[in-house]
N, C-alpha and C. Protein backbone atom coordinates (compact mmCIF):
# COMPACT_ATOMS: atom_id res chain seq x y z
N UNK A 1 63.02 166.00 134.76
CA UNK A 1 61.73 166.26 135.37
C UNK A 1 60.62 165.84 134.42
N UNK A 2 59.56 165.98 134.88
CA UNK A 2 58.19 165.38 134.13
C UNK A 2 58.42 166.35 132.64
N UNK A 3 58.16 167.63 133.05
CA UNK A 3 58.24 168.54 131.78
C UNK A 3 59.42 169.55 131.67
N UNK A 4 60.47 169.40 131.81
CA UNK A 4 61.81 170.56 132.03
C UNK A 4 62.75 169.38 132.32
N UNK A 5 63.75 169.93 131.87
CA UNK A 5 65.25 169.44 132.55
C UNK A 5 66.14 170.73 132.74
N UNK A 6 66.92 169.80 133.69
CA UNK A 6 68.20 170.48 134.29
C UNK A 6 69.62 170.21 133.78
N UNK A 7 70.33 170.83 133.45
CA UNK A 7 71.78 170.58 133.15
C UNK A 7 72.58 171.07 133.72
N UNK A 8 73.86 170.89 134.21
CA UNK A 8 75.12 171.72 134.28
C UNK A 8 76.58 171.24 133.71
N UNK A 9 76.53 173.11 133.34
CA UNK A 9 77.99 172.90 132.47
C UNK A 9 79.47 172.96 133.24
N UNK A 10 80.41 172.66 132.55
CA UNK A 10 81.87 172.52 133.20
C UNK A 10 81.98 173.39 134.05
N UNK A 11 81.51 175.02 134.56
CA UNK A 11 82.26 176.10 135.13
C UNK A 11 81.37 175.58 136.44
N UNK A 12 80.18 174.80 136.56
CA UNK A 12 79.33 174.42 137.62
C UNK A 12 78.02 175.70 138.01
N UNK A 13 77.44 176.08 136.01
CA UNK A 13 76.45 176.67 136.29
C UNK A 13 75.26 175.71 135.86
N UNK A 14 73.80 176.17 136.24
CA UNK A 14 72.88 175.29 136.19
C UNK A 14 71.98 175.96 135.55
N UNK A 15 71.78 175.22 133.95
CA UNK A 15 70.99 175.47 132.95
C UNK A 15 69.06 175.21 133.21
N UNK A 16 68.48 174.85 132.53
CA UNK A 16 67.32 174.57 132.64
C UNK A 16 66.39 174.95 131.18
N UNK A 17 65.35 173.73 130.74
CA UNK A 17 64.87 173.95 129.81
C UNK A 17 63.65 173.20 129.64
N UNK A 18 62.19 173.71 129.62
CA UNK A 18 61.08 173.17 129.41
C UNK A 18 60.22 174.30 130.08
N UNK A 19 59.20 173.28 131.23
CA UNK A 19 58.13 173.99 131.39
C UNK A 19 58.88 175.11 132.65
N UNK A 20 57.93 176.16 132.40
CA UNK A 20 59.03 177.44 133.10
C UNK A 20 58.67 177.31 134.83
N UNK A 21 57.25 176.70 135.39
CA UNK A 21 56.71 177.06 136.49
C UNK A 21 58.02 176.51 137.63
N UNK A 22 58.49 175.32 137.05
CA UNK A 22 59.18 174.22 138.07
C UNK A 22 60.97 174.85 137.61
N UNK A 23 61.22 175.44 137.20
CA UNK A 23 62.50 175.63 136.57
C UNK A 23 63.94 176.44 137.42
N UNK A 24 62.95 177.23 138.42
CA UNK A 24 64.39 177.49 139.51
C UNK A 24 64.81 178.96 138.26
N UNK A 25 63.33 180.10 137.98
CA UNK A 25 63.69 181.13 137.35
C UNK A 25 63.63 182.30 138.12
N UNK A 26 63.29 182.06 139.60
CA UNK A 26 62.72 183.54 140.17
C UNK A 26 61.38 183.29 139.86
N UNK A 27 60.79 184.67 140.47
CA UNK A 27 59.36 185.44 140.24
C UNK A 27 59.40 185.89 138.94
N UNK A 28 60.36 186.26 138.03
CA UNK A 28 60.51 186.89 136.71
C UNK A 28 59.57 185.73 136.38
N UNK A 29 58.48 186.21 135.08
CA UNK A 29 57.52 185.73 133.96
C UNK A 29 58.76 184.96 133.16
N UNK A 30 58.66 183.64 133.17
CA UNK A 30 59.11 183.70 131.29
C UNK A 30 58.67 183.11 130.35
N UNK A 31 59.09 183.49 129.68
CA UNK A 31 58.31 183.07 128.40
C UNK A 31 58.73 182.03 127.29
N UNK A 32 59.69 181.79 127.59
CA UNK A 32 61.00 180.95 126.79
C UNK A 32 60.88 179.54 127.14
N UNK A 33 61.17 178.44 126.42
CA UNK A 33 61.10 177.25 127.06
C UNK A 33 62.24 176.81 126.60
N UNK A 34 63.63 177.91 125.56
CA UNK A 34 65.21 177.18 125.74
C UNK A 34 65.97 177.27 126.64
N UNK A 35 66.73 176.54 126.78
CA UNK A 35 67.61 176.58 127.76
C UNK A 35 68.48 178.05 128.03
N UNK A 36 67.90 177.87 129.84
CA UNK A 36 68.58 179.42 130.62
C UNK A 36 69.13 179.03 131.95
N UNK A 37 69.81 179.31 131.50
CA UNK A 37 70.87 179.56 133.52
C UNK A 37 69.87 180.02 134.03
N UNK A 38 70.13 179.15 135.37
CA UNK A 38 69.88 180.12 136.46
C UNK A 38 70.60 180.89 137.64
N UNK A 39 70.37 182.08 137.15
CA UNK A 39 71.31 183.14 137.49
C UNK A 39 71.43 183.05 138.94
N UNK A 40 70.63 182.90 139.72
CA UNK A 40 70.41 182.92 141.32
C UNK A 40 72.28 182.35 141.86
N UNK A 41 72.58 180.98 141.03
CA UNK A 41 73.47 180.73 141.70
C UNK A 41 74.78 181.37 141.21
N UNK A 42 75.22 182.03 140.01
CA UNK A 42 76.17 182.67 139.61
C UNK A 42 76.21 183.69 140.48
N UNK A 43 75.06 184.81 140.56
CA UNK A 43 74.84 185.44 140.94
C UNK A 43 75.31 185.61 142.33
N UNK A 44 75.53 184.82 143.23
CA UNK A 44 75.68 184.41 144.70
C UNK A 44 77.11 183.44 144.88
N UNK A 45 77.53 183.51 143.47
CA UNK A 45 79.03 182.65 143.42
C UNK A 45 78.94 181.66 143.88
N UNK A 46 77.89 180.77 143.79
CA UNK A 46 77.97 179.45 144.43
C UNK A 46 77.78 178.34 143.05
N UNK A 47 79.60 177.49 142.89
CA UNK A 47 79.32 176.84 142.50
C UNK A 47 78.73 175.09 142.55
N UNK A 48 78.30 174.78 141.65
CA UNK A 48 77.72 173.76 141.66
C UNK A 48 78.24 172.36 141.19
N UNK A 49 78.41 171.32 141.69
CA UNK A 49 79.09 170.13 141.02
C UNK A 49 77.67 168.52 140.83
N UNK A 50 76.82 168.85 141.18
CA UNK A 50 75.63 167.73 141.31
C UNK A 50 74.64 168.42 140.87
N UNK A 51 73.22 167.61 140.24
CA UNK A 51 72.13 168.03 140.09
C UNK A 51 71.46 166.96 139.55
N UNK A 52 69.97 166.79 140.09
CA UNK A 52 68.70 165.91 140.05
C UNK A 52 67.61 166.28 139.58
N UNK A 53 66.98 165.67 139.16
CA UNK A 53 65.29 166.19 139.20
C UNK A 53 64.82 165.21 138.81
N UNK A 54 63.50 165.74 139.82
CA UNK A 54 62.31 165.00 140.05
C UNK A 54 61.55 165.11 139.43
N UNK A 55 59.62 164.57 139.82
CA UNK A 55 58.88 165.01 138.82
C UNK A 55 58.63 166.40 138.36
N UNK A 56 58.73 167.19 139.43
CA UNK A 56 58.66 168.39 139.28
C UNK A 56 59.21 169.50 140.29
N UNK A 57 60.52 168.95 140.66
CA UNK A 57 61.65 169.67 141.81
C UNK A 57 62.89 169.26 141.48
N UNK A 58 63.56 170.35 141.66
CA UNK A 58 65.32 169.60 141.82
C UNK A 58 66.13 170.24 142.93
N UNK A 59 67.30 169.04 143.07
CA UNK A 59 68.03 169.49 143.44
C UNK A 59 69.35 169.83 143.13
N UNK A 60 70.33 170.63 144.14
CA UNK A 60 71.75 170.47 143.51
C UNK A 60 72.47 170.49 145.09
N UNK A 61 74.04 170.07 144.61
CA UNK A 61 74.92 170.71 145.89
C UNK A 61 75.79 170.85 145.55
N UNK A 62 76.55 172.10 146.28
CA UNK A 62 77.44 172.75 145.80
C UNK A 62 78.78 172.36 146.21
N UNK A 63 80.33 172.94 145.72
CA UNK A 63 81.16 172.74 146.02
C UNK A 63 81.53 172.51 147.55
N UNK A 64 80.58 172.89 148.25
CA UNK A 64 81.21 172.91 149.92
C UNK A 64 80.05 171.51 150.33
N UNK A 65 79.31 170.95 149.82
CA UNK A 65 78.29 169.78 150.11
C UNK A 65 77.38 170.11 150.50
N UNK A 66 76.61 171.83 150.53
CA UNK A 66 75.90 172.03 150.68
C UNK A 66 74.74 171.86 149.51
N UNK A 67 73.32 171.46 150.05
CA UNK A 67 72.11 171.00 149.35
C UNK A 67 71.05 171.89 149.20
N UNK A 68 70.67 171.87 148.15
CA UNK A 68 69.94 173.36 147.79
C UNK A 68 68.54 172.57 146.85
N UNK A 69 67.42 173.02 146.85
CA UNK A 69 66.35 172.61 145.90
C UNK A 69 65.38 173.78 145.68
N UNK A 70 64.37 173.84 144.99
CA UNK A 70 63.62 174.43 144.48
C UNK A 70 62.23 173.46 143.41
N UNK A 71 61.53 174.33 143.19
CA UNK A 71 60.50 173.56 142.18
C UNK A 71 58.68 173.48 143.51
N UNK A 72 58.34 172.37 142.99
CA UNK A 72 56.82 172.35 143.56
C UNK A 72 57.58 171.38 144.52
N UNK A 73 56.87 172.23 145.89
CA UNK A 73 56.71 171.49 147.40
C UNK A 73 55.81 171.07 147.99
N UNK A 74 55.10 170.45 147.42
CA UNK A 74 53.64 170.26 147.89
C UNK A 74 53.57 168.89 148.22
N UNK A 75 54.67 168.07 148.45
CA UNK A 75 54.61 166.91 149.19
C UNK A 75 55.98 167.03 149.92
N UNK A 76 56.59 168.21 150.32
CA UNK A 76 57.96 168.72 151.10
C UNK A 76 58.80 167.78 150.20
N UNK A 77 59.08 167.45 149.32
CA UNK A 77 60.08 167.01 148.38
C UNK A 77 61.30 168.19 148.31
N UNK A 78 60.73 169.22 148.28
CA UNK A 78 61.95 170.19 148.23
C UNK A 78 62.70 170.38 149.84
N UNK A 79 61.97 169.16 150.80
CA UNK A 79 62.65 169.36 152.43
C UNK A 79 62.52 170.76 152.66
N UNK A 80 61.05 171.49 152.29
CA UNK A 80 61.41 172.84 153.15
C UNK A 80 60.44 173.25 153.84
N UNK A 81 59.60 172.36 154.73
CA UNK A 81 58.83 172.44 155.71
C UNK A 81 58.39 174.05 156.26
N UNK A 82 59.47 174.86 156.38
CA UNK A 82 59.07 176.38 156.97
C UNK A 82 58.38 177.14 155.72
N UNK A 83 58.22 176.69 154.46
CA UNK A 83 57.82 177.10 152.97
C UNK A 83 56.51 176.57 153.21
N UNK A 84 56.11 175.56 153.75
CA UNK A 84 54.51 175.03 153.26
C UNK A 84 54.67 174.02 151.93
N UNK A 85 53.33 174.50 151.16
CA UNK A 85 53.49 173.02 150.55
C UNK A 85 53.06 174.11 148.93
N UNK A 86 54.11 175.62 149.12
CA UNK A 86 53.89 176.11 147.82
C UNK A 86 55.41 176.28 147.14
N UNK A 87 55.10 176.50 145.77
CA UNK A 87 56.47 176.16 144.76
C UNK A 87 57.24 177.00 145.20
N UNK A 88 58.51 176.80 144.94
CA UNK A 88 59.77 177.48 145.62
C UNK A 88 60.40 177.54 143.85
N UNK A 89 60.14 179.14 143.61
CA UNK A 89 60.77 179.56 142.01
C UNK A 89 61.71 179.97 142.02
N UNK A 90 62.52 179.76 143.35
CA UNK A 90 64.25 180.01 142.80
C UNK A 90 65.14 178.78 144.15
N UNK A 91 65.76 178.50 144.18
CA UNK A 91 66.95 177.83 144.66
C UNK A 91 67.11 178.53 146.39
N UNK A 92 66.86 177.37 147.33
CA UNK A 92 66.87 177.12 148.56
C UNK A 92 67.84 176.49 149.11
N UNK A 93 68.32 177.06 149.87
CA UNK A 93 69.77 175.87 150.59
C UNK A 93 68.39 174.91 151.81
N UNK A 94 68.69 173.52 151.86
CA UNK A 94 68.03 173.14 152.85
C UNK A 94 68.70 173.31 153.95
N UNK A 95 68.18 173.89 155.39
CA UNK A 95 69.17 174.09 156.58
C UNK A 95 68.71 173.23 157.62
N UNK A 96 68.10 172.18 157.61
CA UNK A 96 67.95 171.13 158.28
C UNK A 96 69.11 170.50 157.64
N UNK A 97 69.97 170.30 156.85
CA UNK A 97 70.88 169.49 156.41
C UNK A 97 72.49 170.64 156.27
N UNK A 98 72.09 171.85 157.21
CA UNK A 98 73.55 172.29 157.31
C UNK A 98 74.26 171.81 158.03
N UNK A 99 74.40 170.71 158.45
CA UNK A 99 75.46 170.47 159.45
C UNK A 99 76.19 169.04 158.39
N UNK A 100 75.84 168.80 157.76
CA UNK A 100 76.26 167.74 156.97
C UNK A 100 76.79 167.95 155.70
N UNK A 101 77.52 167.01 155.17
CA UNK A 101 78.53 167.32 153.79
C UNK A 101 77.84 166.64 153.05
N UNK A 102 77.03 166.84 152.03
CA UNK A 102 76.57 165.68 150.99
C UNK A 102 77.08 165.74 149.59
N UNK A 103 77.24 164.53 149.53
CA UNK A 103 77.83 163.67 148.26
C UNK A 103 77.30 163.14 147.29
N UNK A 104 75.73 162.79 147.58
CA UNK A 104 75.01 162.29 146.60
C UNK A 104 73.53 162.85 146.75
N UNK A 105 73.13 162.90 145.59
CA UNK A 105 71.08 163.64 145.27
C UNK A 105 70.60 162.47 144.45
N UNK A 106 69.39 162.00 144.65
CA UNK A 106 68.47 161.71 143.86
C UNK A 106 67.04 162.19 143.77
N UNK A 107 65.96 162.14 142.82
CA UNK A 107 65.12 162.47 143.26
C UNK A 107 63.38 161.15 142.91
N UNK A 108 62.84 161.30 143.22
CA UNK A 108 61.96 160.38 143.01
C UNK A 108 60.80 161.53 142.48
N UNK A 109 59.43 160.79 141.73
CA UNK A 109 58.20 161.93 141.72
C UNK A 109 58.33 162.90 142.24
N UNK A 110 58.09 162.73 144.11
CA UNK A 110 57.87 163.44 144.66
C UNK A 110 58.64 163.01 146.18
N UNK A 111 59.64 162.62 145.98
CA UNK A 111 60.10 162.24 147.17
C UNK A 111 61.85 162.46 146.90
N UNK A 112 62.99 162.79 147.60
CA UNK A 112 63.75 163.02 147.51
C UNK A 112 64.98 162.51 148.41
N UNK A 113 66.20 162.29 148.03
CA UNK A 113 67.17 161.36 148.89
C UNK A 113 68.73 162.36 148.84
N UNK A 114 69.27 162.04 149.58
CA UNK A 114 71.10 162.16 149.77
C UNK A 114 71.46 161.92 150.72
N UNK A 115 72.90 161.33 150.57
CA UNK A 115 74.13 160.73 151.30
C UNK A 115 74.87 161.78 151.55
N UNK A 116 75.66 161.62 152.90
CA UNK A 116 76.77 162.37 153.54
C UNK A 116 77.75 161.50 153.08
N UNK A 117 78.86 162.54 153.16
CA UNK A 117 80.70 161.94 153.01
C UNK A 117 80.65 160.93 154.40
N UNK A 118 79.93 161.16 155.13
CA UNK A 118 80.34 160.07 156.51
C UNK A 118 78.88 159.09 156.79
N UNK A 119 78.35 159.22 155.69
CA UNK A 119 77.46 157.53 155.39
C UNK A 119 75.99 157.64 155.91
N UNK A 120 75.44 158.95 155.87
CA UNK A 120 74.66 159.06 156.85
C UNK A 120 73.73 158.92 155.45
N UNK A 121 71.93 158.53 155.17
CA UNK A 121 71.32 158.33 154.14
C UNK A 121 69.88 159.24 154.46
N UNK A 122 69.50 160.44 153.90
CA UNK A 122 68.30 160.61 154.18
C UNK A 122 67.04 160.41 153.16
N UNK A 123 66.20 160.69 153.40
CA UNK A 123 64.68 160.66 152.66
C UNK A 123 63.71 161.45 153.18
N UNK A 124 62.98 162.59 152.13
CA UNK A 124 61.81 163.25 152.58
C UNK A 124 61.28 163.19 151.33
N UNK A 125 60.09 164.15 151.30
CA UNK A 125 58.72 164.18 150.82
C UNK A 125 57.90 163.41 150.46
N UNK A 126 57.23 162.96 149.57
CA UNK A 126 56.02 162.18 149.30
C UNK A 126 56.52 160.26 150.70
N UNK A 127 55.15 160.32 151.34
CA UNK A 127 55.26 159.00 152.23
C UNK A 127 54.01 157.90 151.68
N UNK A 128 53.24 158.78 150.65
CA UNK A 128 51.94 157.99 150.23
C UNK A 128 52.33 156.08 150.15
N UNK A 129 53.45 156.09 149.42
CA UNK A 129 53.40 154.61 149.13
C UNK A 129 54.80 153.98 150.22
N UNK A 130 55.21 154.73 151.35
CA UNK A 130 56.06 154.25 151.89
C UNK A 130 57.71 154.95 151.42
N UNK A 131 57.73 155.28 150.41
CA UNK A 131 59.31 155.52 149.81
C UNK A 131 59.98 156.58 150.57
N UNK A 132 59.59 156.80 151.67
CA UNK A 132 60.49 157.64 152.81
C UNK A 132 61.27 156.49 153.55
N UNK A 133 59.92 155.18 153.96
CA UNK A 133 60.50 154.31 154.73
C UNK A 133 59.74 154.28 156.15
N UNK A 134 58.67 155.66 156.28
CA UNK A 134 58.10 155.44 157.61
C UNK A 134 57.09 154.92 157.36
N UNK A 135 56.60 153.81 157.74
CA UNK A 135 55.44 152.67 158.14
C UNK A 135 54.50 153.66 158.76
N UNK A 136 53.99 154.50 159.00
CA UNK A 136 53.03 154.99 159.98
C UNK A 136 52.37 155.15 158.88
N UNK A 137 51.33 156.00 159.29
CA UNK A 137 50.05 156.73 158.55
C UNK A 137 50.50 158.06 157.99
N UNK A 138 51.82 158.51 157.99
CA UNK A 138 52.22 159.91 157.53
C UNK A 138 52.37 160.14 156.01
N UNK A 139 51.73 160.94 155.13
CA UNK A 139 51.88 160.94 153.62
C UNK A 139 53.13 162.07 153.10
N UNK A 140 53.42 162.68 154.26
CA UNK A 140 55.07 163.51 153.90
C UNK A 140 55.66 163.49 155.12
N UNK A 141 57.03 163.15 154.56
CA UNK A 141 57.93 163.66 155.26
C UNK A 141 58.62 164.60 155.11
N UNK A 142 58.03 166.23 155.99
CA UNK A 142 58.39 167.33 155.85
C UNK A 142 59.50 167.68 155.44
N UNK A 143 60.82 166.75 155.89
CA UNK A 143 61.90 167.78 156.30
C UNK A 143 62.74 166.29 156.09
N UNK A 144 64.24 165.86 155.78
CA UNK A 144 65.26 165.23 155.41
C UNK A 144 65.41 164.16 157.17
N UNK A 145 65.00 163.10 156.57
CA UNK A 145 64.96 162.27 157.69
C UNK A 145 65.54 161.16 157.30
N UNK A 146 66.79 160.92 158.73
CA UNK A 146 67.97 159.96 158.68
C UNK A 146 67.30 158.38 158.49
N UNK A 147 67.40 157.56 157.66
CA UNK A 147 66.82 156.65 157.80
C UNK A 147 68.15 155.50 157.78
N UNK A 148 69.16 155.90 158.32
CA UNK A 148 70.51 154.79 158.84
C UNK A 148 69.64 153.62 159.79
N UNK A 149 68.94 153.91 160.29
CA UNK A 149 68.78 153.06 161.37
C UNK A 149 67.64 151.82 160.50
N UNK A 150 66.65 152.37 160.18
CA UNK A 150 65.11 151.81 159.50
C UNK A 150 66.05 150.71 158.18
N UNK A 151 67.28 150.89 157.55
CA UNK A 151 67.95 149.72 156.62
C UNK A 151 68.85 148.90 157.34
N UNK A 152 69.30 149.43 158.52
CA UNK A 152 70.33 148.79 159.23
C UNK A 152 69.91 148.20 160.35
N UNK A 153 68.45 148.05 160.68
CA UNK A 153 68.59 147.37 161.92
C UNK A 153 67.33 145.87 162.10
């Protein structure tokens, strides 16, 4: 990320270390800028095998291909449209993307991507310079939008 990173270790927990606002700590204050788990997902036994970050969001997905993010949403980079466009300080499953298995995360500034096991490619948040892929006048794309068709046709 711009100011923090993300790590994860062998058991598939997810570390974090820098600036605290974007870090996926909860509402808890902290004060620390070394590296700390974040408990949210131990806590909830969900392990983790992927993780990204952006300029200032990440994501992860877990053993079952479910996709989870957190951090600043203020260009729906974190795909969580029913949140608005304020920071999300702990770890979100996206559920516009429960019906799908994903395999791959990336993240851009402010714009964010993943692949399904069955080839499907999406893209949301930041649309300012196009890097969603929609040509219109729209500067976010709220929510994880299939763009199979917009490379393939």
């Amino acid at each position: 990320g711009r100011y923090f990173s993300v790590f994860l270790d062998l058991d598939g927990n997810v570390w974090t270390a820098g600036e605290v606002q974007y870090r996926g700590m909860g509402e808890t204050p902290c004060t620390t800028h070394a590296p700390t788990k974040i408990g949210f997902f131990s806590a909830n036994k969900i392990v983790i095998t992927k993780i990204a970050c952006g300029g200032f969001h990440s994501l992860a997905v877990d053993e079952n291909g479910k996709i989870w993010s957190w951090g600043d949403n203020k260009r729906y980079q974190c795909g969580m449209r029913k949140y608005g466009t304020r920071t999300l300080n702990e770890p979100h499953i996206i559920d516009s993307m429960s019906e799908y298995k994903v395999n791959q995360i990336r993240c851009g500034q402010e714009h964010s991507y993943c692949a399904t096991v069955d080839g499907q490619h999406f893209l949301w948040g930041c649309n300012g310079n196009y890097e969603c892929l929609l040509f219109e006048k729209k500067i976010s794309v709220e929510a994880p939008f299939c763009i199979n068709e917009v490379v393939h046709s």
